[in-house]
C-alpha atoms as a PDB file:
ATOM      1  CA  UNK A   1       0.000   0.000   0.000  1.00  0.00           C
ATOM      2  CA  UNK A   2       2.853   2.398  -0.420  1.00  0.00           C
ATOM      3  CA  UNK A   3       2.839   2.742  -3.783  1.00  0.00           C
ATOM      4  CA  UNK A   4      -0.904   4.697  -3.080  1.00  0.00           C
ATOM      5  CA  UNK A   5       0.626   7.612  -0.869  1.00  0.00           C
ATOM      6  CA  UNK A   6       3.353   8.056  -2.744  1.00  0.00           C
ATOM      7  CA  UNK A   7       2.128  10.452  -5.089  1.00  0.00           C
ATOM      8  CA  UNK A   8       0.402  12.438  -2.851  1.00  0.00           C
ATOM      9  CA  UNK A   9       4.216  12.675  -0.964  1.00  0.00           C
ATOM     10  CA  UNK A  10       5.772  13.583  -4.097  1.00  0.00           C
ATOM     11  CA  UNK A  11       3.147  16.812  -4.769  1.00  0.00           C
ATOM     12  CA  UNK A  12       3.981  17.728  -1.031  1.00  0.00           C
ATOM     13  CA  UNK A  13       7.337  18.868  -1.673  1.00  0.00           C
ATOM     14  CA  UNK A  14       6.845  20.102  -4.760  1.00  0.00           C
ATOM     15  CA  UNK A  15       5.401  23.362  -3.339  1.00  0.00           C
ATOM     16  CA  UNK A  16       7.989  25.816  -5.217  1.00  0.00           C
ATOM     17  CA  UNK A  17       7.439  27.329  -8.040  1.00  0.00           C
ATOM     18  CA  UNK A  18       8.819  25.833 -11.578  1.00  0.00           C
ATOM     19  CA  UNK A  19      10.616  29.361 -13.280  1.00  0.00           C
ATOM     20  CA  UNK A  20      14.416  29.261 -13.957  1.00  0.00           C
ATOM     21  CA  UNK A  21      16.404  31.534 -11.695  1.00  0.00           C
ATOM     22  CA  UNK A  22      16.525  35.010 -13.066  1.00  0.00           C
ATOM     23  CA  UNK A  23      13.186  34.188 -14.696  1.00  0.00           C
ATOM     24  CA  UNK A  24      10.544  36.741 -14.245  1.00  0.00           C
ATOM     25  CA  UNK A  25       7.697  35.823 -16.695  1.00  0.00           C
ATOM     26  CA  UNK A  26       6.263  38.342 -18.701  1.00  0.00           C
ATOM     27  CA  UNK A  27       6.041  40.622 -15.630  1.00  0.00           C
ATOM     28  CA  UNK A  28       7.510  43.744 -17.037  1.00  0.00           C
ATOM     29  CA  UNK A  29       8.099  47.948 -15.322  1.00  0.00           C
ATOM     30  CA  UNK A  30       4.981  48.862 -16.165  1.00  0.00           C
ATOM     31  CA  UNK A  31       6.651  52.529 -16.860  1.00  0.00           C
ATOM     32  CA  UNK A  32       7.939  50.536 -19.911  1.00  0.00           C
ATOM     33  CA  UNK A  33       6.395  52.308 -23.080  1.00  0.00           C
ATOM     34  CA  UNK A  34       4.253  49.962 -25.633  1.00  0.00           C
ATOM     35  CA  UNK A  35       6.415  47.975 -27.940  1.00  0.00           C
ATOM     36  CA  UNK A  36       5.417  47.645 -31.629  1.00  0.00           C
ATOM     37  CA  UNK A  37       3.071  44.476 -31.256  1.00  0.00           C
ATOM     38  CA  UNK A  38       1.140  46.347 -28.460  1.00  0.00           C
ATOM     39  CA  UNK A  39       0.867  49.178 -30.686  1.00  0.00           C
ATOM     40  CA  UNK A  40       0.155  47.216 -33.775  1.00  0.00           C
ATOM     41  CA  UNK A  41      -2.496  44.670 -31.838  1.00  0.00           C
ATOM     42  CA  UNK A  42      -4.368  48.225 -30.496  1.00  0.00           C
ATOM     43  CA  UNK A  43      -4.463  49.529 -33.640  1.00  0.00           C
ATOM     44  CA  UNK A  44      -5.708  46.258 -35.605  1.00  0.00           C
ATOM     45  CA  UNK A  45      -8.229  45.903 -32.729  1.00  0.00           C
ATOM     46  CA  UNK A  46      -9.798  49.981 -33.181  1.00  0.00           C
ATOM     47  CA  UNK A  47      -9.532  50.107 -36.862  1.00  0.00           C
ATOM     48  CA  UNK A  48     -12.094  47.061 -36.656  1.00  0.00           C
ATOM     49  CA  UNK A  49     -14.234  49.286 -33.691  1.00  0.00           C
ATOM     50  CA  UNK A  50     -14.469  52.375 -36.019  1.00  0.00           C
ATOM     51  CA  UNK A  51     -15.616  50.590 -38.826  1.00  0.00           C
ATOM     52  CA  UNK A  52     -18.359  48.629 -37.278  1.00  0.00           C
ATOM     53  CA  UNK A  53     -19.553  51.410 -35.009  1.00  0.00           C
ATOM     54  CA  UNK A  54     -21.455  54.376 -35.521  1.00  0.00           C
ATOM     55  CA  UNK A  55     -21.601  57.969 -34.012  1.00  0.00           C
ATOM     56  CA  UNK A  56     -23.708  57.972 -30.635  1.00  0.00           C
ATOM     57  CA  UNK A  57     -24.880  61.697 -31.240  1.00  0.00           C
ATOM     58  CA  UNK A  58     -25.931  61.678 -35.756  1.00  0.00           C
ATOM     59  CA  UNK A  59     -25.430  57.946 -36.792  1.00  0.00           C
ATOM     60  CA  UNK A  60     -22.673  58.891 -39.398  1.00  0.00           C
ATOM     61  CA  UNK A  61     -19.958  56.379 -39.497  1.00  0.00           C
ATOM     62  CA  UNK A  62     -16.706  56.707 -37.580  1.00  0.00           C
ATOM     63  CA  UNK A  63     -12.958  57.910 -39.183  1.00  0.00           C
ATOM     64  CA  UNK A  64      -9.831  55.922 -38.915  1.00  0.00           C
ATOM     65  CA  UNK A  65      -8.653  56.118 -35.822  1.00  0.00           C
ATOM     66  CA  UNK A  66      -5.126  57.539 -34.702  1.00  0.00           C
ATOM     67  CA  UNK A  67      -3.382  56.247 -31.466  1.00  0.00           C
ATOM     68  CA  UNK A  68      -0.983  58.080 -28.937  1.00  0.00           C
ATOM     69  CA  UNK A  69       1.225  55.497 -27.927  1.00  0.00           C
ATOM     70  CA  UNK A  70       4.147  57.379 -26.242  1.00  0.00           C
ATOM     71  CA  UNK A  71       3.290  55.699 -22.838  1.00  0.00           C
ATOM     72  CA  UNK A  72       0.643  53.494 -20.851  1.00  0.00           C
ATOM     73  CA  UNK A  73      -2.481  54.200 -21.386  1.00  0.00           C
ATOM     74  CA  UNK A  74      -2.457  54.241 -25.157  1.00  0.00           C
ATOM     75  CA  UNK A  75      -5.270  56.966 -25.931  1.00  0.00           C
ATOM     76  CA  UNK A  76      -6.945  56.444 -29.152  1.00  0.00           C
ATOM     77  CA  UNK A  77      -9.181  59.308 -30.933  1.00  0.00           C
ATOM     78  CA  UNK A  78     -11.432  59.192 -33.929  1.00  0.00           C
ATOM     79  CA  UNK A  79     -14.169  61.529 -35.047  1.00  0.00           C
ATOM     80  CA  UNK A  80     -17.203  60.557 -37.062  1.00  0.00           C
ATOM     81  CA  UNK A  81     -17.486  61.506 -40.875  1.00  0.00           C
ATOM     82  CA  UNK A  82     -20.619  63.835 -40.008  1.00  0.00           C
ATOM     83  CA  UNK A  83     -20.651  67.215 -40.478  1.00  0.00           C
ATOM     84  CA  UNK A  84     -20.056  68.081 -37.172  1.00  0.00           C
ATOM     85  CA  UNK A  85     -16.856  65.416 -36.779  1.00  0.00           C
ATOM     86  CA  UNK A  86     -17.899  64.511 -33.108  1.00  0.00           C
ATOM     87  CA  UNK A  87     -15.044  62.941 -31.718  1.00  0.00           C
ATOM     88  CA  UNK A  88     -14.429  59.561 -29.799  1.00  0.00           C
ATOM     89  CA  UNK A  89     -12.138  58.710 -27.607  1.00  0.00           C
ATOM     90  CA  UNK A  90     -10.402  55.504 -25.862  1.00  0.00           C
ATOM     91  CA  UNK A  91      -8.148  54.380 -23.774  1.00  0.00           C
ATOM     92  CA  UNK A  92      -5.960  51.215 -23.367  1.00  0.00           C
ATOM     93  CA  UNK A  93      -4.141  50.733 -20.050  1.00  0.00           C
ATOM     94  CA  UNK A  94      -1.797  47.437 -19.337  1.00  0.00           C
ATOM     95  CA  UNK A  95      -2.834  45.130 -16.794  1.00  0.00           C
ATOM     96  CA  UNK A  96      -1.238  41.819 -15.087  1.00  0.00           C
ATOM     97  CA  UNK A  97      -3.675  39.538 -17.095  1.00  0.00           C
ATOM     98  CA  UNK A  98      -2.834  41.807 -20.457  1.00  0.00           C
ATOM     99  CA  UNK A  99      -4.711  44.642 -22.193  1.00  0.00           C
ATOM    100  CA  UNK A 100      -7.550  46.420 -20.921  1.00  0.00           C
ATOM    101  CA  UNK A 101      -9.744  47.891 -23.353  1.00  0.00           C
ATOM    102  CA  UNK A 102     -12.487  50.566 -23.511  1.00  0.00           C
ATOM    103  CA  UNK A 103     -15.341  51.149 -25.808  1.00  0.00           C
ATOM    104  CA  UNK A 104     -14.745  54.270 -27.896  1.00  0.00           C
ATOM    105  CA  UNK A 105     -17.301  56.631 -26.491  1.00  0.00           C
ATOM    106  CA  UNK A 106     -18.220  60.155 -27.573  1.00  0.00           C
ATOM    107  CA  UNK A 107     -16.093  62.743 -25.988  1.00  0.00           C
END
């Protein structure tokens, strides 16, 4: 009957964690500005927003949007192709589980 604990025995002492030393995951300084994927994912990710969504205030449909990536949060801007170009804004902040995104709402 030893051969039944002795997994259980094995798992008990293997309580650390599994990482190389020196190894810190993809935990980065979050002072670190967006690298080019970031800014390329964001920018993949609003172009498809814009085109789908409409202006909340005429109904005309949204511009290409432009992103100012010089450091966390990325802010992202667009205006509608109305007469009265109402703009929208967004804003994309870094978080431990990855990107947080928010709707582009009417600024």
């Amino acid at each position: 009957m030893e051969w039944f604990f002795l997994p259980w025995t094995v798992t008990a002492y293997l309580t650390g964690t599994f990482d190389p030393p020196g190894w810190h995951g993809i935990e980065r300084n979050r002072y670190e500005p967006p690298g080019a994927a970031e800014k390329w994912l964001i920018e993949i990710l609003y172009e498809t927003v814009a085109a789908e969504t409409r202006c909340t205030r005429c109904g005309a449909p949204l511009d290409r949007p432009r992103l100012r990536a010089g450091a966390w949060p990325v802010r992202v801007a667009t205006r509608c192709r109305g007469s009265a170009r109402h703009r929208h804004r967004a804003a994309v902040s870094r978080t431990p589980d990855g990107l947080r995104t928010d709707p582009l709402i009417r600024a």
